[in-house]
Structure formats: C-alpha cells, structure tokens
PDB file of N, CA and C in Angstrom:
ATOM      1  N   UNK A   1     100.756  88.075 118.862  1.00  0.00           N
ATOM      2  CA  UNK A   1     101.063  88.972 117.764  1.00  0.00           C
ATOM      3  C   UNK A   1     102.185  88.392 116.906  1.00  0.00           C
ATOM      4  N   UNK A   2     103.425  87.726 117.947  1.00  0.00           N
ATOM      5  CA  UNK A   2     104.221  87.164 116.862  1.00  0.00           C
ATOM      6  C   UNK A   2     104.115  85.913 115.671  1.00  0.00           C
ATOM      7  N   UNK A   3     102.879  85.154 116.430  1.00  0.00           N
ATOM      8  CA  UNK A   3     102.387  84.041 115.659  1.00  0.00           C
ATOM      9  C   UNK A   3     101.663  84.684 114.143  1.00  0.00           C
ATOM     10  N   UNK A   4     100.787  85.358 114.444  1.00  0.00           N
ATOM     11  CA  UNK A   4     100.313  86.114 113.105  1.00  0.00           C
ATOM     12  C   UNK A   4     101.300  86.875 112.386  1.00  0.00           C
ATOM     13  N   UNK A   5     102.253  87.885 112.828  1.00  0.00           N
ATOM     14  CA  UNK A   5     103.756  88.382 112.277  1.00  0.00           C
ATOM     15  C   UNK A   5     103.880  86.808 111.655  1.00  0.00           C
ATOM     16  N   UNK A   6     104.387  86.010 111.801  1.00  0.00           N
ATOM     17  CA  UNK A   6     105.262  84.743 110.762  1.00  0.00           C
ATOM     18  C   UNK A   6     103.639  83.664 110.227  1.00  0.00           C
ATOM     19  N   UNK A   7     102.510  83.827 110.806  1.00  0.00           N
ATOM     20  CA  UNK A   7     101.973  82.652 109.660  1.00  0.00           C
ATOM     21  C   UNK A   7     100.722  83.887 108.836  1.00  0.00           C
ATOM     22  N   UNK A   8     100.656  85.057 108.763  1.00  0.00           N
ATOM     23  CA  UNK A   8      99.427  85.744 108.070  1.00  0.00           C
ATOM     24  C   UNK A   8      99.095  85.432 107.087  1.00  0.00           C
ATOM     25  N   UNK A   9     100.076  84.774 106.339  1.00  0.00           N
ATOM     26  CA  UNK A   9      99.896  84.070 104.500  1.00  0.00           C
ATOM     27  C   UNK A   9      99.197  82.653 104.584  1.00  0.00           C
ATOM     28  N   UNK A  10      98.838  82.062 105.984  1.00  0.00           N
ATOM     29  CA  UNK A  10      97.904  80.852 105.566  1.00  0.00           C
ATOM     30  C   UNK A  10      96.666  81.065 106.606  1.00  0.00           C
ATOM     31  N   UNK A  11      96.349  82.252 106.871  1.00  0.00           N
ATOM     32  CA  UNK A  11      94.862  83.204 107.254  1.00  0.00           C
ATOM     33  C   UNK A  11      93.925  82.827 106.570  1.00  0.00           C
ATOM     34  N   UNK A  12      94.233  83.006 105.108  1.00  0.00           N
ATOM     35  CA  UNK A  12      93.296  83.464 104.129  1.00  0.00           C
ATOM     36  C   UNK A  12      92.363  81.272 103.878  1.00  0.00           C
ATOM     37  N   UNK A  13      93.944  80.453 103.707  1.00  0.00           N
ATOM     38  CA  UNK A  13      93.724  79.077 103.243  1.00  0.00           C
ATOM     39  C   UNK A  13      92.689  78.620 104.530  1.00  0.00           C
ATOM     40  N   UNK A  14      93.238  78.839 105.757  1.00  0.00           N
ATOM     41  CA  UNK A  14      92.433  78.359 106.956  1.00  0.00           C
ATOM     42  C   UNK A  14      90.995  78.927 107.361  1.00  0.00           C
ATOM     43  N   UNK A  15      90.560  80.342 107.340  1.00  0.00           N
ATOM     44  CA  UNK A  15      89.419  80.635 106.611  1.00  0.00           C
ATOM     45  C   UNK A  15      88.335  79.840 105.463  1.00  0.00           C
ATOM     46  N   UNK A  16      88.909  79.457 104.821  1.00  0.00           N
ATOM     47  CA  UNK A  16      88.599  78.565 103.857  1.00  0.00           C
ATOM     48  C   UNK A  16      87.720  77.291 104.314  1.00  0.00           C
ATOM     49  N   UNK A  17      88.959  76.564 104.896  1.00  0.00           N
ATOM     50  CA  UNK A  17      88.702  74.885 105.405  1.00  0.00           C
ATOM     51  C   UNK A  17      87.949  75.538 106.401  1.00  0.00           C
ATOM     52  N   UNK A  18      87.820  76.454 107.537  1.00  0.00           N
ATOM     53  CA  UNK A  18      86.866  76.857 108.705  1.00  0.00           C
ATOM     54  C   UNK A  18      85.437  76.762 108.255  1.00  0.00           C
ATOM     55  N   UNK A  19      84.835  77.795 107.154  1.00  0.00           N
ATOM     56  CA  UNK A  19      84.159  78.010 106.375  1.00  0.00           C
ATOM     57  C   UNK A  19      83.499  76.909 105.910  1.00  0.00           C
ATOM     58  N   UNK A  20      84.159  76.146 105.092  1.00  0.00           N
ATOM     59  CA  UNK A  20      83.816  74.551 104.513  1.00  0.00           C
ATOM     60  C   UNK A  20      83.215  73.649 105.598  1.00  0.00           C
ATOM     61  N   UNK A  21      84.087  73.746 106.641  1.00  0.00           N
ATOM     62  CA  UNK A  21      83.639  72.308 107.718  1.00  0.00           C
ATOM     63  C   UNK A  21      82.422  72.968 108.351  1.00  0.00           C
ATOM     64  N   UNK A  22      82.434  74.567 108.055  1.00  0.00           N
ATOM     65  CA  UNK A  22      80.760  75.109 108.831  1.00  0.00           C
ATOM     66  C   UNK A  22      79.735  74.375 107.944  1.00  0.00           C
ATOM     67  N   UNK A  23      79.758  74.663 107.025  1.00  0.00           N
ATOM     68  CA  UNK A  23      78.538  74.543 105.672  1.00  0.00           C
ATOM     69  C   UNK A  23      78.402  72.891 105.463  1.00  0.00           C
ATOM     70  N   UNK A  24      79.922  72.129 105.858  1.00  0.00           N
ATOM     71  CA  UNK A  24      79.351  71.113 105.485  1.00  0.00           C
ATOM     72  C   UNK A  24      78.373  70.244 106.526  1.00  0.00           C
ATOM     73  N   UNK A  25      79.099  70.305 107.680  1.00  0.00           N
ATOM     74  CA  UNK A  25      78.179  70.158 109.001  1.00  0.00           C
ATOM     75  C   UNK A  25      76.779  71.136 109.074  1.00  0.00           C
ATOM     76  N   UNK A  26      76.408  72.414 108.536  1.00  0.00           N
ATOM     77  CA  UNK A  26      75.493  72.766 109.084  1.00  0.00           C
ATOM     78  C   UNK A  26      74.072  72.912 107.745  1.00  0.00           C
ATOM     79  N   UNK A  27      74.203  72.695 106.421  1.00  0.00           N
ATOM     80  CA  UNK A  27      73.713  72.602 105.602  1.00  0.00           C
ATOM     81  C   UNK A  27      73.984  71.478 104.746  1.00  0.00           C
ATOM     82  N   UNK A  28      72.543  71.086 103.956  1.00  0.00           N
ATOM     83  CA  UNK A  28      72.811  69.804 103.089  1.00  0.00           C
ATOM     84  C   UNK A  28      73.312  69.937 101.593  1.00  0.00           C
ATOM     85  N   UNK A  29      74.190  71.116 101.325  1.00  0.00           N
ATOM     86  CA  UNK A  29      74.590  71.193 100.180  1.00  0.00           C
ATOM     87  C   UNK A  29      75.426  69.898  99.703  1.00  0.00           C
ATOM     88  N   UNK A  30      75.390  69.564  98.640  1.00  0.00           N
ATOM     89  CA  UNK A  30      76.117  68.159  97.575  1.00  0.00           C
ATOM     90  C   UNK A  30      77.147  68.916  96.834  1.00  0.00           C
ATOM     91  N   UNK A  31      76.543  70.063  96.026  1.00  0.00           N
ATOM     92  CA  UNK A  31      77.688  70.390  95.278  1.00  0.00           C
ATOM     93  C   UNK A  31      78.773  70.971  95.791  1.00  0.00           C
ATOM     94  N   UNK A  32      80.139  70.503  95.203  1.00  0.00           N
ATOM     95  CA  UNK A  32      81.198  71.908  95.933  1.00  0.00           C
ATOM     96  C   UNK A  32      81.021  72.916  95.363  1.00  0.00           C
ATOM     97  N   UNK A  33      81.037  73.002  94.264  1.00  0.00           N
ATOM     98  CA  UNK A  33      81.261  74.282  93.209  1.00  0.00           C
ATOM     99  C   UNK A  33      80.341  75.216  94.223  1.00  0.00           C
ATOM    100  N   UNK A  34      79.112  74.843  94.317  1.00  0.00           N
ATOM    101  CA  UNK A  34      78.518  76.125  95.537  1.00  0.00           C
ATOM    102  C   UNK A  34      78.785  75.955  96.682  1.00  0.00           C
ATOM    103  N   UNK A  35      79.518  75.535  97.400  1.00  0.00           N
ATOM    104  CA  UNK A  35      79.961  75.463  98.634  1.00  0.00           C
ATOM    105  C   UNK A  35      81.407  76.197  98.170  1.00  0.00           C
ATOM    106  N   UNK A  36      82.057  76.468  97.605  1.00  0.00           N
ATOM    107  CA  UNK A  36      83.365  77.218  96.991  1.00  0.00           C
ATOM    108  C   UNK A  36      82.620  78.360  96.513  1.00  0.00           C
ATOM    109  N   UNK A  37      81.729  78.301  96.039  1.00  0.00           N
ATOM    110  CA  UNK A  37      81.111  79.809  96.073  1.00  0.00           C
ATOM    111  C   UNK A  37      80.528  80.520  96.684  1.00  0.00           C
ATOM    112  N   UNK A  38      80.005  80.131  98.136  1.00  0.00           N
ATOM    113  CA  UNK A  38      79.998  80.980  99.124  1.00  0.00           C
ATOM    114  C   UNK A  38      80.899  80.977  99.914  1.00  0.00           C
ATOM    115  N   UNK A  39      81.598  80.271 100.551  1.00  0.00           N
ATOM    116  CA  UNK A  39      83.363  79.972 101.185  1.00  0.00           C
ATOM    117  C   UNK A  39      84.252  81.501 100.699  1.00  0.00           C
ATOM    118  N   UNK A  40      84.693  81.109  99.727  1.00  0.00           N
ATOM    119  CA  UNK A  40      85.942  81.837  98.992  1.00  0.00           C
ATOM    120  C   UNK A  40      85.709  83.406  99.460  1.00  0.00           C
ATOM    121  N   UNK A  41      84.178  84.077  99.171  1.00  0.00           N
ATOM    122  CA  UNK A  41      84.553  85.458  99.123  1.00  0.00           C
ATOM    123  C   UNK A  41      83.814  85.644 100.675  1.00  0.00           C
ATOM    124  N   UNK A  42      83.229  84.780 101.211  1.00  0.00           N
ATOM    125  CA  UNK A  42      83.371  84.595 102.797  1.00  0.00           C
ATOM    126  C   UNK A  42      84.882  85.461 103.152  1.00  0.00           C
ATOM    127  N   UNK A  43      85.645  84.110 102.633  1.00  0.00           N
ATOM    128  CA  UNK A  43      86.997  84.024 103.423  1.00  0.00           C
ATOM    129  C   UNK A  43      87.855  85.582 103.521  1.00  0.00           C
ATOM    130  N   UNK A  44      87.287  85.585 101.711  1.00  0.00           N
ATOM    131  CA  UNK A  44      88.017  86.799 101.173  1.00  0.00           C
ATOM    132  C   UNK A  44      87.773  88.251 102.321  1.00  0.00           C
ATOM    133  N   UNK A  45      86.884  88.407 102.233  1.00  0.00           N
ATOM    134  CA  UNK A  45      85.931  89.510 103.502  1.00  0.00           C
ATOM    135  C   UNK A  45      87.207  89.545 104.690  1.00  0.00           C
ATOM    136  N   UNK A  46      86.828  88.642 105.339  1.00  0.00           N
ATOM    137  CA  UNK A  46      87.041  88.349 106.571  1.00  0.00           C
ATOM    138  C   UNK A  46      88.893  88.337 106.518  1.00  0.00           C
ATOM    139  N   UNK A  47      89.719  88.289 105.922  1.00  0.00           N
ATOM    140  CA  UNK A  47      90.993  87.593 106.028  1.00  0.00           C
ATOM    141  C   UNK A  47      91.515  89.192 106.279  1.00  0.00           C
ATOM    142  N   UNK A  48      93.048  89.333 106.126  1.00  0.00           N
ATOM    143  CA  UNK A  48      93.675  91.030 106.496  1.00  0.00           C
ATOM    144  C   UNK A  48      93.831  90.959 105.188  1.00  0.00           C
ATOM    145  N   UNK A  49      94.006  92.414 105.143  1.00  0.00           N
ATOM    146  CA  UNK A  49      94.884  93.340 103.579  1.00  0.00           C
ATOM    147  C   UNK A  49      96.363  93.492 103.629  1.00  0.00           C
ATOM    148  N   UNK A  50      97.060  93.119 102.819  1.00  0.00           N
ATOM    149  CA  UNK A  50      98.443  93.474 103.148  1.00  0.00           C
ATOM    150  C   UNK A  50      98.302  94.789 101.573  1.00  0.00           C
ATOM    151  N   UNK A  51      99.775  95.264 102.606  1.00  0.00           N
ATOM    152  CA  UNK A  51      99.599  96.283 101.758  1.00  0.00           C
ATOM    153  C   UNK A  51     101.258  96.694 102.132  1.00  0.00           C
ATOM    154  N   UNK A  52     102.133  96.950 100.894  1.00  0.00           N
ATOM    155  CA  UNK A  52     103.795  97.384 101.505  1.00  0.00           C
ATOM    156  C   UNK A  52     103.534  98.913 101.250  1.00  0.00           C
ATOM    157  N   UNK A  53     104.282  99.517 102.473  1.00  0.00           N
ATOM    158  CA  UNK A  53     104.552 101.291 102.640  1.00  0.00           C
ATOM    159  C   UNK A  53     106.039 101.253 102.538  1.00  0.00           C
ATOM    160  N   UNK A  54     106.391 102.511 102.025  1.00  0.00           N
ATOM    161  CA  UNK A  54     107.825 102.653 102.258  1.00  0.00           C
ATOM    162  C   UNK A  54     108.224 104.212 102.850  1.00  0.00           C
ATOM    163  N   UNK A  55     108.940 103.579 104.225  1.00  0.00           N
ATOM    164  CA  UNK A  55     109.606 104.456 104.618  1.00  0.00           C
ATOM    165  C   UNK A  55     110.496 105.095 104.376  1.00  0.00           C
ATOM    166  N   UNK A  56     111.048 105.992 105.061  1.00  0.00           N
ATOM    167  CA  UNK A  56     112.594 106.167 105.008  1.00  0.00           C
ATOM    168  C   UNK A  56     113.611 105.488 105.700  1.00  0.00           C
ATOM    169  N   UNK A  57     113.298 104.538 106.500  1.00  0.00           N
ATOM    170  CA  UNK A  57     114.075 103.659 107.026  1.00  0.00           C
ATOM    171  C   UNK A  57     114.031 102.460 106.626  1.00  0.00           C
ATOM    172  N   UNK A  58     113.355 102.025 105.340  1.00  0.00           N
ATOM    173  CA  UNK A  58     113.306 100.588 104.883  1.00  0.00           C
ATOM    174  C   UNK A  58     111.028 100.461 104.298  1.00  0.00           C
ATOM    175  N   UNK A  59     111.012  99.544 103.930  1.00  0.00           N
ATOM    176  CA  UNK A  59     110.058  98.658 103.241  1.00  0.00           C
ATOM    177  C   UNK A  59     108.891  98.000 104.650  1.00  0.00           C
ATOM    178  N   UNK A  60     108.117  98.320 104.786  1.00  0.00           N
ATOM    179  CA  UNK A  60     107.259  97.783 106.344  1.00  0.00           C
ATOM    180  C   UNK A  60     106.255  96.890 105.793  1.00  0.00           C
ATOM    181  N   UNK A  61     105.859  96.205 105.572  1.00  0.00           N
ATOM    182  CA  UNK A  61     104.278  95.104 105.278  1.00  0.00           C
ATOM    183  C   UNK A  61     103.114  95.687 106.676  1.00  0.00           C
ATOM    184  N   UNK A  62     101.801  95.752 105.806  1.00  0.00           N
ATOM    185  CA  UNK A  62     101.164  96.476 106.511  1.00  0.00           C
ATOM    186  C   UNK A  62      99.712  95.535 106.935  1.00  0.00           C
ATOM    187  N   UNK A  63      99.380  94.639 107.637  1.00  0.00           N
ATOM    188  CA  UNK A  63      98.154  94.110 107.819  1.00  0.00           C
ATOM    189  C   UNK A  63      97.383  94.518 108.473  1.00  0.00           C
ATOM    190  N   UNK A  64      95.783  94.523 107.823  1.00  0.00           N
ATOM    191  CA  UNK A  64      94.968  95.319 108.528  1.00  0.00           C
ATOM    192  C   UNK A  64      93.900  94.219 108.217  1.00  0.00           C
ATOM    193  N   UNK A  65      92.614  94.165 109.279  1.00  0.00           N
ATOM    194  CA  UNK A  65      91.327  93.463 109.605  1.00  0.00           C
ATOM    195  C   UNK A  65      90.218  94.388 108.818  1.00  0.00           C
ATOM    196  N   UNK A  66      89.434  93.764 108.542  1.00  0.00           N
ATOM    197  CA  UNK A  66      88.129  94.215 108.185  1.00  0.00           C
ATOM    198  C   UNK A  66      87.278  95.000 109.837  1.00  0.00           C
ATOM    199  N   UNK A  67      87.355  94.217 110.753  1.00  0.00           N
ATOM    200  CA  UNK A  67      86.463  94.893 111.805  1.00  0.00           C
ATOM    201  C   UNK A  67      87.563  95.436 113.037  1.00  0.00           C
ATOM    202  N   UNK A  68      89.043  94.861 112.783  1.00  0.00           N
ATOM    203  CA  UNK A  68      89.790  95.609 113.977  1.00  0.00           C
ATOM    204  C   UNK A  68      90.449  97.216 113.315  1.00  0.00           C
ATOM    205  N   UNK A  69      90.857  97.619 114.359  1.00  0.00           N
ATOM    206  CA  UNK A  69      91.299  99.307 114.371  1.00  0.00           C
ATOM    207  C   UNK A  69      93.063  99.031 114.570  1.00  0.00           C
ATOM    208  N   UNK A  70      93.411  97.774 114.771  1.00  0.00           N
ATOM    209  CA  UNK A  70      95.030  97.476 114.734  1.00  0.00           C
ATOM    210  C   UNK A  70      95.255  97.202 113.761  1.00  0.00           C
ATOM    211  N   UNK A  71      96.827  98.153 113.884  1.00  0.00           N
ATOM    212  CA  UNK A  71      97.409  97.939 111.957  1.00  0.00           C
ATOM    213  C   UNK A  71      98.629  97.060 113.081  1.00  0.00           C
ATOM    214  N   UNK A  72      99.325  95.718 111.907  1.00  0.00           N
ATOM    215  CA  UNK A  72     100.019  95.379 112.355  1.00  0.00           C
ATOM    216  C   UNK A  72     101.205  95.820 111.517  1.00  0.00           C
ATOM    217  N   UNK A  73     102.527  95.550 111.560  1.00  0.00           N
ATOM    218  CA  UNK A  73     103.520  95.756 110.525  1.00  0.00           C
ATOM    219  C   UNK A  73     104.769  94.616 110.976  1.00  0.00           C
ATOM    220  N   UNK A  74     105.186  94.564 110.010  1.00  0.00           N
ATOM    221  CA  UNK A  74     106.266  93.421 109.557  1.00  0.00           C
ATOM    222  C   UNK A  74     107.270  93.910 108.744  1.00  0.00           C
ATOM    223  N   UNK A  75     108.361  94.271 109.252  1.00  0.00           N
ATOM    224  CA  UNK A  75     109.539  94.456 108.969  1.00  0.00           C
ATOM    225  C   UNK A  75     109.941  93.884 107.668  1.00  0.00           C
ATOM    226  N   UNK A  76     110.036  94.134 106.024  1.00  0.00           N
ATOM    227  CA  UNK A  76     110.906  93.526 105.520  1.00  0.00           C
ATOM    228  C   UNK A  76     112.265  93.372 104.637  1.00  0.00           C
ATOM    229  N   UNK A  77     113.203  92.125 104.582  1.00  0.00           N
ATOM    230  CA  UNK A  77     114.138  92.450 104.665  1.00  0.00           C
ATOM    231  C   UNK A  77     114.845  93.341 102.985  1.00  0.00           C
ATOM    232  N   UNK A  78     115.620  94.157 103.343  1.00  0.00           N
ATOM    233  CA  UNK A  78     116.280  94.559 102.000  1.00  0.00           C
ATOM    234  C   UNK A  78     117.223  93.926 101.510  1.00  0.00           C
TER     235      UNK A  78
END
C-alpha cells in the first residue's frame, strides 16, 4: 500500500509501456499512431481516479480503481 501511496502518478505511464509491449508482441500492427490509439484509453480505463476531498482536519487525495471497492487516501501537506 505504501509503494502505491508514493509512486500512483507513474500508474497511468506504466500502463502504457505494459499495453504497448502486449500489442507489439501479440499483433502485427506497423503503425504507432494505432497502437497509441488503442493503448492510451486502454490505459486510461484501467489506471485510479484521483480526486482531492477536504476535510476538517486538512486536504486528503483520494484514489480509487475501476474494478476495486478500496479507496486509498494520501495525506496532503498544507
């Protein structure tokens, strides 16, 4: 949990390259431009939502999954 708490902002980039090395190994596409166009909103889907709430005790960052039921939160600073 703490590894995702400090890297959730390069989720979305690594999704990406995951995505890419599938399609390029498993289909004979040439172009990128369509290999970036099914990738990207792949990634997009699949990656968390951040979203800031504010408490009364401070500012929380809120990540949530497309298929999990765990909200995570991240403290941030004032």
């Amino acid at each position: 949990m703490r590894l995702i708490k400090n890297y959730y902002f390069l989720i979305f980039p690594g999704l990406i390259l995951l995505f890419l090395l599938i399609i390029e190994f498993s289909t004979k596409i040439d172009e990128v431009w369509l290999k970036m166009l099914i990738v990207i909103p792949l990634a997009y889907i699949l990656s968390p939502r951040i979203k800031v709430i504010r408490k009364p005790y401070g500012k929380l960052k809120q990540l949530r999954w497309l298929f999990s039921k765990k909200i995570i939160y991240i403290k941030l600073k004032a």
